[in-house]
C-alpha atoms as a PDB file:
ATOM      1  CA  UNK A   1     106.707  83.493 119.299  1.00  0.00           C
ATOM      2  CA  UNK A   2     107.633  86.924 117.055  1.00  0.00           C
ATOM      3  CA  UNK A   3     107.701  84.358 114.475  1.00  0.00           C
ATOM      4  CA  UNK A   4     104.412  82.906 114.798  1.00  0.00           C
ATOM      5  CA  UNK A   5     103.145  87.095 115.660  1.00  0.00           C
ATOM      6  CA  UNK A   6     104.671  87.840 112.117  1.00  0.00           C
ATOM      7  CA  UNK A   7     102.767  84.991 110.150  1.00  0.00           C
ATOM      8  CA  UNK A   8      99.726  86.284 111.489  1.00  0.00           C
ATOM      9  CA  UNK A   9     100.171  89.941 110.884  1.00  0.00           C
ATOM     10  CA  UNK A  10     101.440  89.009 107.253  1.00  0.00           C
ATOM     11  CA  UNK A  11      98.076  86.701 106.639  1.00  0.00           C
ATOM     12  CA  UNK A  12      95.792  89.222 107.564  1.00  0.00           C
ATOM     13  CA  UNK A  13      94.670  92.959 105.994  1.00  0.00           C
ATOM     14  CA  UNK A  14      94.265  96.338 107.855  1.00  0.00           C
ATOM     15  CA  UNK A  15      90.796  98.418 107.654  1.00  0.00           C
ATOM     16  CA  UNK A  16      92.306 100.855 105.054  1.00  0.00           C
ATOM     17  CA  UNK A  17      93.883  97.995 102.924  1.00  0.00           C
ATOM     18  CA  UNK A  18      90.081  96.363 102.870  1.00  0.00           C
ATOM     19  CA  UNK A  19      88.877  99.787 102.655  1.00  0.00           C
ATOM     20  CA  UNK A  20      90.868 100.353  99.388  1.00  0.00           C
ATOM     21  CA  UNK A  21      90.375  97.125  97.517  1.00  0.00           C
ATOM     22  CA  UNK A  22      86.455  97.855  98.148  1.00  0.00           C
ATOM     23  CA  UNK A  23      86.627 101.094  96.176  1.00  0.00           C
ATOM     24  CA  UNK A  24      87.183  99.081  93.033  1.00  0.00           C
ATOM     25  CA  UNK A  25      83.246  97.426  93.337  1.00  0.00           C
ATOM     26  CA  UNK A  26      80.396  99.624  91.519  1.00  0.00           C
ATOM     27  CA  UNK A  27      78.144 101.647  92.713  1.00  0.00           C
ATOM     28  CA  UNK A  28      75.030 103.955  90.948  1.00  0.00           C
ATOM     29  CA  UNK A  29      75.362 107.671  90.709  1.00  0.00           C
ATOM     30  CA  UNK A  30      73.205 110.372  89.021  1.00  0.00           C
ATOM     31  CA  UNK A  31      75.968 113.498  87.957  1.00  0.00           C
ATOM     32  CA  UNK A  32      74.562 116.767  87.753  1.00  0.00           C
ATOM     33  CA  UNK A  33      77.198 117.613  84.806  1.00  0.00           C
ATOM     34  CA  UNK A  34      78.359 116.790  81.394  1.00  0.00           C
ATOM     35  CA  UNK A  35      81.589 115.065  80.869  1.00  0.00           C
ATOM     36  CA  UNK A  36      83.118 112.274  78.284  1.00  0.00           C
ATOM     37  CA  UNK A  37      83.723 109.061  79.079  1.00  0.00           C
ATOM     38  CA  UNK A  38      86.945 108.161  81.183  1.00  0.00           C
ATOM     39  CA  UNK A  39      89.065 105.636  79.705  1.00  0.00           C
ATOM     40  CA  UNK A  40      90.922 104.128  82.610  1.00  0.00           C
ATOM     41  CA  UNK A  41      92.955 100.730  83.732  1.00  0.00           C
ATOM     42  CA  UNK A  42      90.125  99.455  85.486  1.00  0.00           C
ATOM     43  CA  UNK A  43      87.887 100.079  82.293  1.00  0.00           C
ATOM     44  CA  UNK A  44      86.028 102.860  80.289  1.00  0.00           C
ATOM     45  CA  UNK A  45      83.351 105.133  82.473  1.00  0.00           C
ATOM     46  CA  UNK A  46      80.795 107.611  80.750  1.00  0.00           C
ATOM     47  CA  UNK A  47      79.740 109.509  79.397  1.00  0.00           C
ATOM     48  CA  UNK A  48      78.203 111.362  82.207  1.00  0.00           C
ATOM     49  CA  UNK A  49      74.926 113.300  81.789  1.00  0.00           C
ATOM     50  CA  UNK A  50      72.970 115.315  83.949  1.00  0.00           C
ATOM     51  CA  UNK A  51      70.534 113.149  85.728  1.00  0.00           C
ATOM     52  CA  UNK A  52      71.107 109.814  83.860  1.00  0.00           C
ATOM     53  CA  UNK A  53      72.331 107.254  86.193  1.00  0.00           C
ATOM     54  CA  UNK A  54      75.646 105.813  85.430  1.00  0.00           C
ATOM     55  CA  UNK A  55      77.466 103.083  87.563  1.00  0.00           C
ATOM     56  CA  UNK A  56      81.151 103.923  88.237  1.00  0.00           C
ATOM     57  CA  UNK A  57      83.716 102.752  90.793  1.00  0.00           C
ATOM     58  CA  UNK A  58      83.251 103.344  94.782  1.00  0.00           C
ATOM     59  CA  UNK A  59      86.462 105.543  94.671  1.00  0.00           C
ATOM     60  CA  UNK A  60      85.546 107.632  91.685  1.00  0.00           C
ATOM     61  CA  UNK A  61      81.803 107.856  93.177  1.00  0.00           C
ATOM     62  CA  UNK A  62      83.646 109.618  96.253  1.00  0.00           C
ATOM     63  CA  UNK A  63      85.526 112.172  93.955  1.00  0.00           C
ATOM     64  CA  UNK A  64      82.986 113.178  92.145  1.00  0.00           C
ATOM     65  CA  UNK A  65      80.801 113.098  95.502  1.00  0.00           C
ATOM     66  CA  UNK A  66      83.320 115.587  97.333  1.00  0.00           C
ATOM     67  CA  UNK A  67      83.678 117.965  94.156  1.00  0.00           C
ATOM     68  CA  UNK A  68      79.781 118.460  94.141  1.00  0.00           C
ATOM     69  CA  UNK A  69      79.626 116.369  91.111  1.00  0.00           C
ATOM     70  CA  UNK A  70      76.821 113.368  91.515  1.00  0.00           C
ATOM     71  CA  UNK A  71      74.520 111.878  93.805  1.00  0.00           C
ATOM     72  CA  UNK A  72      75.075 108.977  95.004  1.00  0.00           C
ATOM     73  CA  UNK A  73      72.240 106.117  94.850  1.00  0.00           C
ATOM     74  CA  UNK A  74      73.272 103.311  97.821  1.00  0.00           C
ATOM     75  CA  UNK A  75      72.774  99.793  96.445  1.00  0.00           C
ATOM     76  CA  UNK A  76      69.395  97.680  96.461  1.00  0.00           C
ATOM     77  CA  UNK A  77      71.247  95.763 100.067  1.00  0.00           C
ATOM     78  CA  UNK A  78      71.476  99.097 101.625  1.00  0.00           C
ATOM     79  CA  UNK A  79      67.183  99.493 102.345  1.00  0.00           C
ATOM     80  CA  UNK A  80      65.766  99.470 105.301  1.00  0.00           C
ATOM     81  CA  UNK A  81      63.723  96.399 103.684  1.00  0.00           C
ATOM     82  CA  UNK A  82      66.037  94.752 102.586  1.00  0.00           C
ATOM     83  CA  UNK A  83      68.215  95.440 106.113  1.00  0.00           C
ATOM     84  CA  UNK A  84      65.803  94.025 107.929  1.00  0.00           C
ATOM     85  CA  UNK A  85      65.262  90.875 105.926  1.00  0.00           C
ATOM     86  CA  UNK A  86      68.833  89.977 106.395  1.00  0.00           C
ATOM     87  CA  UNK A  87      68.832  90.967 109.830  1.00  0.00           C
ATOM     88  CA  UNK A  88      65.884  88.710 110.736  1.00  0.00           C
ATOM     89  CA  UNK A  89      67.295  85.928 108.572  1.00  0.00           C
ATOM     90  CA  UNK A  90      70.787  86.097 110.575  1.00  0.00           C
ATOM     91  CA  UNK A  91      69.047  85.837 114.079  1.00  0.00           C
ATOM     92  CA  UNK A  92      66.583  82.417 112.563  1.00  0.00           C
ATOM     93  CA  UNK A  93      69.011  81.095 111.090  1.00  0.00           C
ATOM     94  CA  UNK A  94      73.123  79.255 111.842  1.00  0.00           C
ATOM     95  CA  UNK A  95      73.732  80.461 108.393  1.00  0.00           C
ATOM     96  CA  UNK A  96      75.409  83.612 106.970  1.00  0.00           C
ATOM     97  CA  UNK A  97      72.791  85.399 104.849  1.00  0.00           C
ATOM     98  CA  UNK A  98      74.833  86.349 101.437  1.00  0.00           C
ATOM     99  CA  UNK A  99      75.730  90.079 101.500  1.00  0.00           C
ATOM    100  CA  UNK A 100      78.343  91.984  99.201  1.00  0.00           C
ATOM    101  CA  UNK A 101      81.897  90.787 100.177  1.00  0.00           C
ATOM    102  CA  UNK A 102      82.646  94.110 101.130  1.00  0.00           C
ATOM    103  CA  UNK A 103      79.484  95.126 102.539  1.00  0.00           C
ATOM    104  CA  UNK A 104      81.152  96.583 105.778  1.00  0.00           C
ATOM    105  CA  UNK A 105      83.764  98.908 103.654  1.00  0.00           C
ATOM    106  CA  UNK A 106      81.251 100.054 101.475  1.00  0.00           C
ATOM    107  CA  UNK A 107      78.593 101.364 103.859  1.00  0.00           C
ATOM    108  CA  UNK A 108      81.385 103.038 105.913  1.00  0.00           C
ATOM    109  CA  UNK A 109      82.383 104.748 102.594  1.00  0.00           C
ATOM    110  CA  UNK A 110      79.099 106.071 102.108  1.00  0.00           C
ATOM    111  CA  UNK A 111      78.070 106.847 105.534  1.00  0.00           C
ATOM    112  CA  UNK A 112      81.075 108.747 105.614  1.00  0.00           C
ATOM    113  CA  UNK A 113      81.441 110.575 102.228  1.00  0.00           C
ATOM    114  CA  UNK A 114      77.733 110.622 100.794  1.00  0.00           C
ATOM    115  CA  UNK A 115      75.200 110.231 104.566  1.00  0.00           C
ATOM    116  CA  UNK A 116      72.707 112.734 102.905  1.00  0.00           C
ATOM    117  CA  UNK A 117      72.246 110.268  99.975  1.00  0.00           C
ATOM    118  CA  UNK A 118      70.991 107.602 102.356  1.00  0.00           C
ATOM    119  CA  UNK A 119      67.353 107.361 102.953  1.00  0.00           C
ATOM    120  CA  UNK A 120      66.652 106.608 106.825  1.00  0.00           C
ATOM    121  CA  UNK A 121      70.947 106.620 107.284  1.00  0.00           C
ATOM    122  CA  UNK A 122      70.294 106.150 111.240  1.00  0.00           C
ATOM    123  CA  UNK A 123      67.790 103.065 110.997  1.00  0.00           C
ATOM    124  CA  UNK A 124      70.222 101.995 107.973  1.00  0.00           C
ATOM    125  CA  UNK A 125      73.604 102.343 109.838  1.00  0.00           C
ATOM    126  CA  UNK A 126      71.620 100.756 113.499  1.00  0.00           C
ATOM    127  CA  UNK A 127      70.349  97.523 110.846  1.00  0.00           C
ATOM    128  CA  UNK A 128      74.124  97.085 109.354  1.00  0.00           C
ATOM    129  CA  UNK A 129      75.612  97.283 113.618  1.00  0.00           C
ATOM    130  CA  UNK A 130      73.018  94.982 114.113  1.00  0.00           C
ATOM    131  CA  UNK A 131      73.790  92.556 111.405  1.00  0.00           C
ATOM    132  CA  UNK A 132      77.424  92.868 112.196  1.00  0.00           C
ATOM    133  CA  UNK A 133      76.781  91.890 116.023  1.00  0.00           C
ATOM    134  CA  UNK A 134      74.743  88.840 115.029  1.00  0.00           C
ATOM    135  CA  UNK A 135      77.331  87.529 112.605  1.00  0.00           C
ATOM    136  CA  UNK A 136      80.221  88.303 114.627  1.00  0.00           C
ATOM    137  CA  UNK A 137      78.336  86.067 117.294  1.00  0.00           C
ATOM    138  CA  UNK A 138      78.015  83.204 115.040  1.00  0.00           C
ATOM    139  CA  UNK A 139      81.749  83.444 114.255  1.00  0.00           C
ATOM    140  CA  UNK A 140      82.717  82.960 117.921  1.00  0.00           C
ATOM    141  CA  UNK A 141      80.138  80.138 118.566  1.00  0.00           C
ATOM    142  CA  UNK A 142      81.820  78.789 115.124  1.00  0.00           C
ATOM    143  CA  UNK A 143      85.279  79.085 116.367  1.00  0.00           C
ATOM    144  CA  UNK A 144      84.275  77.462 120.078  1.00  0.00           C
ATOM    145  CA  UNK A 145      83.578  74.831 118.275  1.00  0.00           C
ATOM    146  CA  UNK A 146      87.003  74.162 116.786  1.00  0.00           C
ATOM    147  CA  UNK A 147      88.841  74.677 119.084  1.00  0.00           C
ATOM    148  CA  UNK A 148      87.030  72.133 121.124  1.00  0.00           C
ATOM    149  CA  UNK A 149      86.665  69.485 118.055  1.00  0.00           C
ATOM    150  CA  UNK A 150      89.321  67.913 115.651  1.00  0.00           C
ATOM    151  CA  UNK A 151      89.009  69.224 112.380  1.00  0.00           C
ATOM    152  CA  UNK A 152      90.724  68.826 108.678  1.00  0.00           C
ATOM    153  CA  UNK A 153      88.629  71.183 106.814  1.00  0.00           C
ATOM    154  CA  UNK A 154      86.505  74.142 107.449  1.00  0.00           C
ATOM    155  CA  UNK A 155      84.003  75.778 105.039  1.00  0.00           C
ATOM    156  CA  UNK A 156      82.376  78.886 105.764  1.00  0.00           C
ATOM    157  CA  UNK A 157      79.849  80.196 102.833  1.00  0.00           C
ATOM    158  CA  UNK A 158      78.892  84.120 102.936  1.00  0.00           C
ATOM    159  CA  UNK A 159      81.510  85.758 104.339  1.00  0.00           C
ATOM    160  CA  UNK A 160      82.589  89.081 103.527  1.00  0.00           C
ATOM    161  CA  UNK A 161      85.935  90.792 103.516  1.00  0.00           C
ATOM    162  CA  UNK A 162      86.948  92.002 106.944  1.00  0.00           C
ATOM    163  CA  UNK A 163      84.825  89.016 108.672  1.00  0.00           C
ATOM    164  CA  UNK A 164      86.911  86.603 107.072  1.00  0.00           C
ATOM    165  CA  UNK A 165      89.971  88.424 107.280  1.00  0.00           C
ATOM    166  CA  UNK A 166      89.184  88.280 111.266  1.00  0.00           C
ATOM    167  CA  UNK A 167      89.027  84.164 111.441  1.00  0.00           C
ATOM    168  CA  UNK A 168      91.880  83.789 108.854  1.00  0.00           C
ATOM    169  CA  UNK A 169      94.857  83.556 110.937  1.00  0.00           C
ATOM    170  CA  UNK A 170      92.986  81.415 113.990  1.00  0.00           C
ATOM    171  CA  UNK A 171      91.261  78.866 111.591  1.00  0.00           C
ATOM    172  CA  UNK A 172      94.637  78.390 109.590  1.00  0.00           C
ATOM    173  CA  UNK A 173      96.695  77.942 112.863  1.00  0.00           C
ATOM    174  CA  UNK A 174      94.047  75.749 114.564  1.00  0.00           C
ATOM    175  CA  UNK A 175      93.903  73.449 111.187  1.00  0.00           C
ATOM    176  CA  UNK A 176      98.225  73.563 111.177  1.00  0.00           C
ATOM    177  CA  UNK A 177      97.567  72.115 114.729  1.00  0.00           C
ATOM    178  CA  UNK A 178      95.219  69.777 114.113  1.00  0.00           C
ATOM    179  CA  UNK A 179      96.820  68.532 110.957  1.00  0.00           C
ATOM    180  CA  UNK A 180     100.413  67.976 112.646  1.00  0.00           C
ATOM    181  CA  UNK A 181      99.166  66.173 115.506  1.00  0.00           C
ATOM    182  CA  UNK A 182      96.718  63.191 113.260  1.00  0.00           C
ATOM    183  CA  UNK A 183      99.643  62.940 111.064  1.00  0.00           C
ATOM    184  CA  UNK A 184     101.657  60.127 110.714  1.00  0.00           C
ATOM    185  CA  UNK A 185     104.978  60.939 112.057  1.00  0.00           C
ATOM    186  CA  UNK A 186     103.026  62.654 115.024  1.00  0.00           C
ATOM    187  CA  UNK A 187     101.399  59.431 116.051  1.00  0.00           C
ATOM    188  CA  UNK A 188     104.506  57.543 115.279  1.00  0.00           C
ATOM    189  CA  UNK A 189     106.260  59.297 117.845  1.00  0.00           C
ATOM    190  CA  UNK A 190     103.585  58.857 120.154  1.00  0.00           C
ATOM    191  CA  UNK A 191     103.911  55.488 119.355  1.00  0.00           C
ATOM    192  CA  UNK A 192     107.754  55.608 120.224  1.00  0.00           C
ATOM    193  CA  UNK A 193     107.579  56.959 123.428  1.00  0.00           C
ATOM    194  CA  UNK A 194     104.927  55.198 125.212  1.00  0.00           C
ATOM    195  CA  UNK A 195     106.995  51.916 124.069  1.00  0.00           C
ATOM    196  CA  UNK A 196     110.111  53.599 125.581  1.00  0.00           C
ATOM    197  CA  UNK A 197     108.488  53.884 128.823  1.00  0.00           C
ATOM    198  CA  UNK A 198     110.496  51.839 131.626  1.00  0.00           C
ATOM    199  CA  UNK A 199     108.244  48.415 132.493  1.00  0.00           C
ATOM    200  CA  UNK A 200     107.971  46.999 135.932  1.00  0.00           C
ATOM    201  CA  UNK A 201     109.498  43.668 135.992  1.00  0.00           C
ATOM    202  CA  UNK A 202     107.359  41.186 138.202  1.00  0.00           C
ATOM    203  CA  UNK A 203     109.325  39.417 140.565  1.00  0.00           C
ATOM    204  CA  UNK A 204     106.718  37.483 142.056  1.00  0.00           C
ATOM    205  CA  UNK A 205     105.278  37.895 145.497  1.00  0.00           C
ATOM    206  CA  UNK A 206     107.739  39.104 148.177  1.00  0.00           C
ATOM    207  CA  UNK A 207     108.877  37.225 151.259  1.00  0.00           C
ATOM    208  CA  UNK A 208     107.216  37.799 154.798  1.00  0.00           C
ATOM    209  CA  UNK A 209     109.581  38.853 157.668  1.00  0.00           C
ATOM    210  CA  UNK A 210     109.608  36.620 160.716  1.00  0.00           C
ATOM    211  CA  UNK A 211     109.091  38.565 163.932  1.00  0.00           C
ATOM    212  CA  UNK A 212     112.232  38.290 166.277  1.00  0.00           C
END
């Protein structure tokens, strides 16, 4: 069992490992200051101007964000509109609507590090819960469904980061399962021990007793 408890902990990521491999996606900012470009591993960033949009990594967006540096412009997905679309589209609809992969990390960035940057933040951060809720839903229904059915193969189209990083370690175990017990050897030994099974031998009808 701590066996099995370790696979599943080791196939899985935390909220701050997601967390930090979303800082690496870009994101729009408008700096308020002059500096050259950055020349960095990830790739070259700048020059900055004042007021002259520039898209740079999530994590640098924060830096600059907490030093007073830039505003920062939420993506296109992040508009009440467009919110609302997806949300409407999730509730019609058995499908996942596409959203960034790390959709969930990324708002909580901003809503945590740049809220007065968000026009509407409340109906913004209620439409994202709300999203959430419905696809979490269709996950469950998803997984009922498995674990009631035989099944090989599993594809699951639009999911981001931390959704499928929750179904990961119940969809591989439940395909493990299913896999080991259609396999050959599996039905082989079936096979084996129902022909094992002691057989009644038929010795023909039995003899009345005479009454004495």
């Amino acid at each position: 069992m701590a066996a099995q408890s370790d696979d599943a902990h080791a196939s899985t990521f935390s909220a701050p490992e997601l967390e930090f491999l979303a800082e690496d996606e870009l994101i729009e900012i408008v700096p308020n200051m002059r500096m050259d470009p950055l020349n960095l591993i990830c790739g070259d960033f700048g020059p900055f101007r004042p007021q002259i949009a520039t898209q740079v990594p999530v994590w640098l967006a924060v830096a600059l964000k907490k030093r007073g540096k830039c505003t920062i412009r939420p993506p296109e997905w992040m508009s009440v509109e467009k919110l609302t679309e997806v949300l409407e589209a999730e509730r019609d609809t058995e499908k996942f609507q596409p959203l960034p992969f790390h959709y969930v990390e990324i708002s909580r960035l901003l809503f945590d590090h740049a809220v007065g940057d968000i026009p509407d933040v409340y109906l913004v951060r209620s439409l994202i819960e709300d999203i959430k809720d419905v696809r979490f839903h269709k996950i469950g229904t998803g997984l009922e469904i498995i674990s009631k059915e035989r099944t090989y193969a599993l594809r699951l189209k639009n999911l981001s980061a931390m959704e499928a990083n929750i179904v990961r370690p119940f969809v591989t175990r439940s395909l493990q399962t299913f896999y080991k017990l259609g396999s050959p050897d599996m039905i082989q030994d079936r096979d084996d021990s129902s022909s094992r099974q002691p057989q009644t031998t038929n010795r023909g009808p039995r003899r009345q007793l005479k009454d004495r």
